[in-house]
PDB file of N, CA and C in Angstrom:
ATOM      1  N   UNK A   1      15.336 -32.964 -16.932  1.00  0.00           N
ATOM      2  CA  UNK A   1      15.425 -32.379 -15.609  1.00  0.00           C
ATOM      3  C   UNK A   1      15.823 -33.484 -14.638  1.00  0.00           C
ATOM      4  N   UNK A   2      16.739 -32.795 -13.787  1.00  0.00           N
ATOM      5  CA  UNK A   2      17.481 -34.163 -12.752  1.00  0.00           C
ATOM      6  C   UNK A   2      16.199 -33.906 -11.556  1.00  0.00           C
ATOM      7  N   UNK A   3      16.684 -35.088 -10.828  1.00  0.00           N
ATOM      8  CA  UNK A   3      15.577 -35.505  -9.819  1.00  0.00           C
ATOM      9  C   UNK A   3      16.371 -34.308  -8.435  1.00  0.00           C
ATOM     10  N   UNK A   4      17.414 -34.010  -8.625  1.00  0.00           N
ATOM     11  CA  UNK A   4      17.400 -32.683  -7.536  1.00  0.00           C
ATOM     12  C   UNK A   4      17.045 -31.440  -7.954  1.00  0.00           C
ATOM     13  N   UNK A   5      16.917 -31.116  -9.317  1.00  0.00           N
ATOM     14  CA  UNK A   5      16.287 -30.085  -9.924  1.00  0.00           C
ATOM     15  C   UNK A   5      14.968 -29.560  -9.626  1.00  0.00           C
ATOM     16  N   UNK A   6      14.438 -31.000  -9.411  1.00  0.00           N
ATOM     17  CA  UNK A   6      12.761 -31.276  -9.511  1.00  0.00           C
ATOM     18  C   UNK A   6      12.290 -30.520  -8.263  1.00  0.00           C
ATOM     19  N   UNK A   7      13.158 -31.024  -7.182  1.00  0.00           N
ATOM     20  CA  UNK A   7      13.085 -30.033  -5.534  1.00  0.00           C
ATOM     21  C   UNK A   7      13.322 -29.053  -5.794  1.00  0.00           C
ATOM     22  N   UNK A   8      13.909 -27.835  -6.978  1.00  0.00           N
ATOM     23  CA  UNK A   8      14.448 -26.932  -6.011  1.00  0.00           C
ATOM     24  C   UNK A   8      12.966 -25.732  -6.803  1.00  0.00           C
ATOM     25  N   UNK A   9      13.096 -24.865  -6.055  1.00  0.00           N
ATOM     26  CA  UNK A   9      12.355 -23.875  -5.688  1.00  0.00           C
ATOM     27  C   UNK A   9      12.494 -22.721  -7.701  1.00  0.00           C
ATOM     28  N   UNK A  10      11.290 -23.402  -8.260  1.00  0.00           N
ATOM     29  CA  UNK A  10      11.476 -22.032  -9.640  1.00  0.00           C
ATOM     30  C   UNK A  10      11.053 -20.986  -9.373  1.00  0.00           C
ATOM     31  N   UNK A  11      11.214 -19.954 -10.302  1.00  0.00           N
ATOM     32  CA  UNK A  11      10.491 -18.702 -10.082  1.00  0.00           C
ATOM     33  C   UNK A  11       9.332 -19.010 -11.342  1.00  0.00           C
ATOM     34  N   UNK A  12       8.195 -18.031 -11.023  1.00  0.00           N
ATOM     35  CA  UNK A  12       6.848 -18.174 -11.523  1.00  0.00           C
ATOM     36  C   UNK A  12       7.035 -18.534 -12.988  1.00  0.00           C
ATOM     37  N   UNK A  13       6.349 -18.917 -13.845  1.00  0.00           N
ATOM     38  CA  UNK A  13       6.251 -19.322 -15.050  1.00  0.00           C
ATOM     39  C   UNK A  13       6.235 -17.863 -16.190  1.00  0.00           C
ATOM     40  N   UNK A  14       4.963 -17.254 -15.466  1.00  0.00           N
ATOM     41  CA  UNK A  14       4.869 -16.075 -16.060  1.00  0.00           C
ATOM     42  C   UNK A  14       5.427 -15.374 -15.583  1.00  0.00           C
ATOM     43  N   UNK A  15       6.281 -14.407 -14.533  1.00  0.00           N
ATOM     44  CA  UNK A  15       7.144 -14.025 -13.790  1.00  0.00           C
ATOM     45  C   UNK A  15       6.805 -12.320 -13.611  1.00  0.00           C
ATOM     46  N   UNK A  16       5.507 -12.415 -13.782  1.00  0.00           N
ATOM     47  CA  UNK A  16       4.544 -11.286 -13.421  1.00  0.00           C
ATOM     48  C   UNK A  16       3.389 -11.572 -11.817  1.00  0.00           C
ATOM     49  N   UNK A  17       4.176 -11.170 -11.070  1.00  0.00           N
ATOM     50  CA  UNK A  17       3.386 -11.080  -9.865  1.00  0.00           C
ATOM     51  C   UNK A  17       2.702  -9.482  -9.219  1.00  0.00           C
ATOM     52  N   UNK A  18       2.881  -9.106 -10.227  1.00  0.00           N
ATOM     53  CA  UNK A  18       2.331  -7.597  -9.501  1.00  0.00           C
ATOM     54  C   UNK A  18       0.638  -7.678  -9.364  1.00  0.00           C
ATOM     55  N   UNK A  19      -0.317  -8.861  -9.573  1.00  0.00           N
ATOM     56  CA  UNK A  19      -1.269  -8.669  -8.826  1.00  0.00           C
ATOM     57  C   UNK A  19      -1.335  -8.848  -7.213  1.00  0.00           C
ATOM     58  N   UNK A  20      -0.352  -9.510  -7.018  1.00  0.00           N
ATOM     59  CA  UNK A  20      -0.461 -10.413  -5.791  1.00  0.00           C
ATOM     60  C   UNK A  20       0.069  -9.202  -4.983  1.00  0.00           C
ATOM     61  N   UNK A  21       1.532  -8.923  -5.695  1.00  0.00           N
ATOM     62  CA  UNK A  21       2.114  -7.717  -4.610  1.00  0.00           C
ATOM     63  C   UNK A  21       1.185  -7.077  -3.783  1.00  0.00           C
ATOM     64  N   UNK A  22      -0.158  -6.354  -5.060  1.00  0.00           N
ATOM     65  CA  UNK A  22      -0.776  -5.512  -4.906  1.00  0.00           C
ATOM     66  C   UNK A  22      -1.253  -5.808  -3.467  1.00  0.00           C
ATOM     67  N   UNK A  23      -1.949  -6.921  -3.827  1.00  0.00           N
ATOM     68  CA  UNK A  23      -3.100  -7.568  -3.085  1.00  0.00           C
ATOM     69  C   UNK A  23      -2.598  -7.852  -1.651  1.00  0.00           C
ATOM     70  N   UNK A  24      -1.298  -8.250  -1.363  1.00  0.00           N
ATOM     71  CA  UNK A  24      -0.307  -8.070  -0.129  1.00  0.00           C
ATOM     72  C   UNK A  24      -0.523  -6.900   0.618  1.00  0.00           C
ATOM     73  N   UNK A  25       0.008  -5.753  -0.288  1.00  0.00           N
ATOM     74  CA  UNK A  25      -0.100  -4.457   0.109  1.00  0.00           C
ATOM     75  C   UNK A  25      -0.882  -4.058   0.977  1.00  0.00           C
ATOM     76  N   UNK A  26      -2.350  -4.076   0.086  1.00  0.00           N
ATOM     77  CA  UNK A  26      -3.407  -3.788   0.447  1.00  0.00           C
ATOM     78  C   UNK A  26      -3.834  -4.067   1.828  1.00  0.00           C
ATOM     79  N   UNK A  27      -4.033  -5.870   1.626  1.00  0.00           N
ATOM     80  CA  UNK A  27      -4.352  -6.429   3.201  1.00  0.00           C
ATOM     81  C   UNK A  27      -3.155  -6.006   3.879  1.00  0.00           C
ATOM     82  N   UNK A  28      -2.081  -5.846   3.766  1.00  0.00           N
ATOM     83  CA  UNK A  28      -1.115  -5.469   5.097  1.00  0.00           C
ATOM     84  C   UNK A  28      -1.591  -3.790   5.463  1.00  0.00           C
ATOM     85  N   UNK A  29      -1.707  -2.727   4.406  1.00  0.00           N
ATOM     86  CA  UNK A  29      -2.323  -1.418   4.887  1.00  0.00           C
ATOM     87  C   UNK A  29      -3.838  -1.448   5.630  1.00  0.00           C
ATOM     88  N   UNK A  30      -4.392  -2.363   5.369  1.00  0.00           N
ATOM     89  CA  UNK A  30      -5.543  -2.137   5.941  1.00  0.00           C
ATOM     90  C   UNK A  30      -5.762  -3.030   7.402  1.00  0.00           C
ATOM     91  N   UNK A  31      -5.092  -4.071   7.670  1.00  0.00           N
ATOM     92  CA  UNK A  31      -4.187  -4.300   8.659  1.00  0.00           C
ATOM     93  C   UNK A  31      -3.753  -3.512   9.860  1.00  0.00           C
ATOM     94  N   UNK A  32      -3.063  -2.494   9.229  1.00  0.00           N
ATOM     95  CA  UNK A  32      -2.189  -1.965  10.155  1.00  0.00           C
ATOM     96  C   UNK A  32      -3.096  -0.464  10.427  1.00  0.00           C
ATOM     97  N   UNK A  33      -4.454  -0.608   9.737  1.00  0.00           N
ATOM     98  CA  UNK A  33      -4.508   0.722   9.577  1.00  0.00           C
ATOM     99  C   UNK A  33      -5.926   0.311  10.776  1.00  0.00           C
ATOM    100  N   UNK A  34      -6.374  -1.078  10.847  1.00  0.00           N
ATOM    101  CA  UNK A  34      -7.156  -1.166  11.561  1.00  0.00           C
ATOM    102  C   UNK A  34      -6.999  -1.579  13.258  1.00  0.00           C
ATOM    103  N   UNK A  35      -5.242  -1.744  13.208  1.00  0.00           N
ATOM    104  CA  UNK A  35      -4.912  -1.954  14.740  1.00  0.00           C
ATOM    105  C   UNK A  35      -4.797  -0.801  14.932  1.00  0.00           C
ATOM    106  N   UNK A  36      -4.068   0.563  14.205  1.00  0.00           N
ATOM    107  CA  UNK A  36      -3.720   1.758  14.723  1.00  0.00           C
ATOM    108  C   UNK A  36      -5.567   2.352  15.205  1.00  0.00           C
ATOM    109  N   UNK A  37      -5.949   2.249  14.498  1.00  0.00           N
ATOM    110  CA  UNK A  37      -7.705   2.560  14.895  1.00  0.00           C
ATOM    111  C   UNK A  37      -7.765   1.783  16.571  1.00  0.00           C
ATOM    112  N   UNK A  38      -7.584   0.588  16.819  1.00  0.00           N
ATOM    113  CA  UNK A  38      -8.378   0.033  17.215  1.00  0.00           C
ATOM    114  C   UNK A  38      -7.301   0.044  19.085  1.00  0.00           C
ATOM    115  N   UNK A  39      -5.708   0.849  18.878  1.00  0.00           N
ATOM    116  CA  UNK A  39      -4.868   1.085  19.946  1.00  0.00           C
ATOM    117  C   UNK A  39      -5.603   2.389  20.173  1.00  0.00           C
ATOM    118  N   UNK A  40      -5.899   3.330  19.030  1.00  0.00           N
ATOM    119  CA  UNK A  40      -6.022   4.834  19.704  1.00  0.00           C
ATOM    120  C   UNK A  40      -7.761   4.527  20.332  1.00  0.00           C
ATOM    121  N   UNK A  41      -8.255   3.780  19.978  1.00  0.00           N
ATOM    122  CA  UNK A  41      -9.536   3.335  20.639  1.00  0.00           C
ATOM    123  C   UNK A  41      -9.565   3.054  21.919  1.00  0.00           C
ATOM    124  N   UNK A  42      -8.421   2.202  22.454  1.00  0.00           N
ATOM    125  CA  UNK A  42      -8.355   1.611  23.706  1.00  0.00           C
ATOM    126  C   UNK A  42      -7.715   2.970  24.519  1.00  0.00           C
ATOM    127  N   UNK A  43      -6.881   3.623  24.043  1.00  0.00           N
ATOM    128  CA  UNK A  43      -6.180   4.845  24.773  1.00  0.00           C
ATOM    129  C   UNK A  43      -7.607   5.580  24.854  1.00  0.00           C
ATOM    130  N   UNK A  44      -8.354   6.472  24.220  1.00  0.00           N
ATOM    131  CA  UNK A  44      -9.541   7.062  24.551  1.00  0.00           C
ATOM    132  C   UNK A  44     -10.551   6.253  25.707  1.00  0.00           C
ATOM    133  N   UNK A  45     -10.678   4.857  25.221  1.00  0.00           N
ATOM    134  CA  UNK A  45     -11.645   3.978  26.308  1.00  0.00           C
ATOM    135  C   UNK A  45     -11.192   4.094  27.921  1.00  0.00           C
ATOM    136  N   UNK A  46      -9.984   4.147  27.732  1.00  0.00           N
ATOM    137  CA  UNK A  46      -9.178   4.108  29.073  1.00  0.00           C
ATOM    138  C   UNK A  46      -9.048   5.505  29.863  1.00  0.00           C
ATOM    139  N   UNK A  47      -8.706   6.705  28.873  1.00  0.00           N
ATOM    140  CA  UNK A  47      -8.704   8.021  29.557  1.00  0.00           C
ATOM    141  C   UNK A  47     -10.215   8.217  30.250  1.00  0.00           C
ATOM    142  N   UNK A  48     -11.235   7.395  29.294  1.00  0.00           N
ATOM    143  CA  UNK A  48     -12.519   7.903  30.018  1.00  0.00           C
ATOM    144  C   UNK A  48     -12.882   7.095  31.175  1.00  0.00           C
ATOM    145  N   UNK A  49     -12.674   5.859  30.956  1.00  0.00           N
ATOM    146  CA  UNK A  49     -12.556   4.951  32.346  1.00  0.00           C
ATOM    147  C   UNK A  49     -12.039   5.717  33.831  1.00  0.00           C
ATOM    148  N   UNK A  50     -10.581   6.509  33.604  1.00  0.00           N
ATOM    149  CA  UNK A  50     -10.182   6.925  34.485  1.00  0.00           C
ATOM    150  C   UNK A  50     -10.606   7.952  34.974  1.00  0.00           C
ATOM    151  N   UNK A  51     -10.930   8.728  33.736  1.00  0.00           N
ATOM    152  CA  UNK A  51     -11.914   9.670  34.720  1.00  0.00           C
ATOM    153  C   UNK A  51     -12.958   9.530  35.582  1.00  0.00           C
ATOM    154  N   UNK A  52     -14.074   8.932  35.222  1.00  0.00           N
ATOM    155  CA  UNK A  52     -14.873   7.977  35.570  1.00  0.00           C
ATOM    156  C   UNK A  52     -14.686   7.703  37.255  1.00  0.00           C
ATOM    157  N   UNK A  53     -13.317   6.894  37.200  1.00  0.00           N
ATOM    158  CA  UNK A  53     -12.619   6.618  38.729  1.00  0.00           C
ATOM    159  C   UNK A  53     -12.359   7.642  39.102  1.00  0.00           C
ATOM    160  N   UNK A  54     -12.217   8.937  39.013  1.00  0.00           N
ATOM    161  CA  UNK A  54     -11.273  10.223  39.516  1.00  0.00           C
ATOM    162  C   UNK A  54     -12.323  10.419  40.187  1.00  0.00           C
ATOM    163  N   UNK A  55     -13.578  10.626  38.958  1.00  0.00           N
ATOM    164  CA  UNK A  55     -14.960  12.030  39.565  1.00  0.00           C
ATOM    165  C   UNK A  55     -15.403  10.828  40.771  1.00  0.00           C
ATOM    166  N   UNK A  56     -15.701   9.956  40.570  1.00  0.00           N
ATOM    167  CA  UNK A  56     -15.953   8.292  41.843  1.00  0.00           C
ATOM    168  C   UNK A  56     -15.165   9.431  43.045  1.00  0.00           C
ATOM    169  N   UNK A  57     -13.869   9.006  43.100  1.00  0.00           N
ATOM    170  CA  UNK A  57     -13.034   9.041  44.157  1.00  0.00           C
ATOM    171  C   UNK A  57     -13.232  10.131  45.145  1.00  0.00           C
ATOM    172  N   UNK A  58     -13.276  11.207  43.758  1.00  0.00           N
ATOM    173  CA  UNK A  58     -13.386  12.420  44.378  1.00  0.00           C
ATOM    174  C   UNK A  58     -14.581  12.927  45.468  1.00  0.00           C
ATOM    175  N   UNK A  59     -15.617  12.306  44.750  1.00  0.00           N
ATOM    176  CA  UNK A  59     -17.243  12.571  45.445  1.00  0.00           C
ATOM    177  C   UNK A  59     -17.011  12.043  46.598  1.00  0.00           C
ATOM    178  N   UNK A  60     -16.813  10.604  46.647  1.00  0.00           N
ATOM    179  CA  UNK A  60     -16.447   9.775  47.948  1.00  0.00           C
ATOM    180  C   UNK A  60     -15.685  10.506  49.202  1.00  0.00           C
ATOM    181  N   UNK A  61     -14.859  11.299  48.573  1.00  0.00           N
ATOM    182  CA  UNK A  61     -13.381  11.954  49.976  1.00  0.00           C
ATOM    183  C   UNK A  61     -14.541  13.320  49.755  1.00  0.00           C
ATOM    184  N   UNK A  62     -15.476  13.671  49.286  1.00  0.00           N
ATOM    185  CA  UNK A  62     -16.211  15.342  49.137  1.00  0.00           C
ATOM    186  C   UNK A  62     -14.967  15.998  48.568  1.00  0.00           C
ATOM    187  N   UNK A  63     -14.276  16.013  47.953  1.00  0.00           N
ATOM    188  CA  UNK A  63     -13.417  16.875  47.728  1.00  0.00           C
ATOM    189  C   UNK A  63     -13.692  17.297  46.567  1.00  0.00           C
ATOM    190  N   UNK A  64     -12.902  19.004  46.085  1.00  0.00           N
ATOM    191  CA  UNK A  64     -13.132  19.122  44.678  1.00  0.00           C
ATOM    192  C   UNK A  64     -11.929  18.586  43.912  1.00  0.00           C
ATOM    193  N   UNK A  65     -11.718  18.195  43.079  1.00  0.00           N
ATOM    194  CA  UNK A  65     -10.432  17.916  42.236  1.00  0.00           C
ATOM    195  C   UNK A  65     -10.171  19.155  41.841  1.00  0.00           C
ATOM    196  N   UNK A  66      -8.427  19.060  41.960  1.00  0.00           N
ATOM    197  CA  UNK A  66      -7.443  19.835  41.131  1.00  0.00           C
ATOM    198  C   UNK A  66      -7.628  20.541  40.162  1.00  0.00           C
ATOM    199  N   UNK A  67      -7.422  21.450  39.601  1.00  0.00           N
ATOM    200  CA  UNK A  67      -7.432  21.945  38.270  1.00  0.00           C
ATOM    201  C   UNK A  67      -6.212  22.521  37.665  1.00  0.00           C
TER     202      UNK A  67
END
């Protein structure tokens, strides 16, 4: 083996990586499955926040809100 050989990049020995794939997979689905949880979390936190400020606002001016 030449000494620029030695640098370059082989493929695996055993050239079976389908645990790893797996294991990629996995953490990337559960990943993505825990930001989508954790955006529709903040959208609910926030609709109730605002309400919160509405029924506030509203009491303050005596008014009834819209329907």
């Amino acid at each position: 083996m030449s000494a620029q050989e030695s640098w370059a990049i082989r493929p695996s020995r055993t050239g079976n990586n389908d645990g790893v794939s797996t294991a990629v997979f996995v953490i990337a689905m559960i990943s993505a499955l825990l930001t989508a949880a954790f955006v529709l979390w903040l959208f609910v936190w926030a609709a109730r926040k605002d309400g919160e400020f509405d029924r506030e606002v509203h009491s303050r001016l005596r008014r009834r809100p819209r329907r």
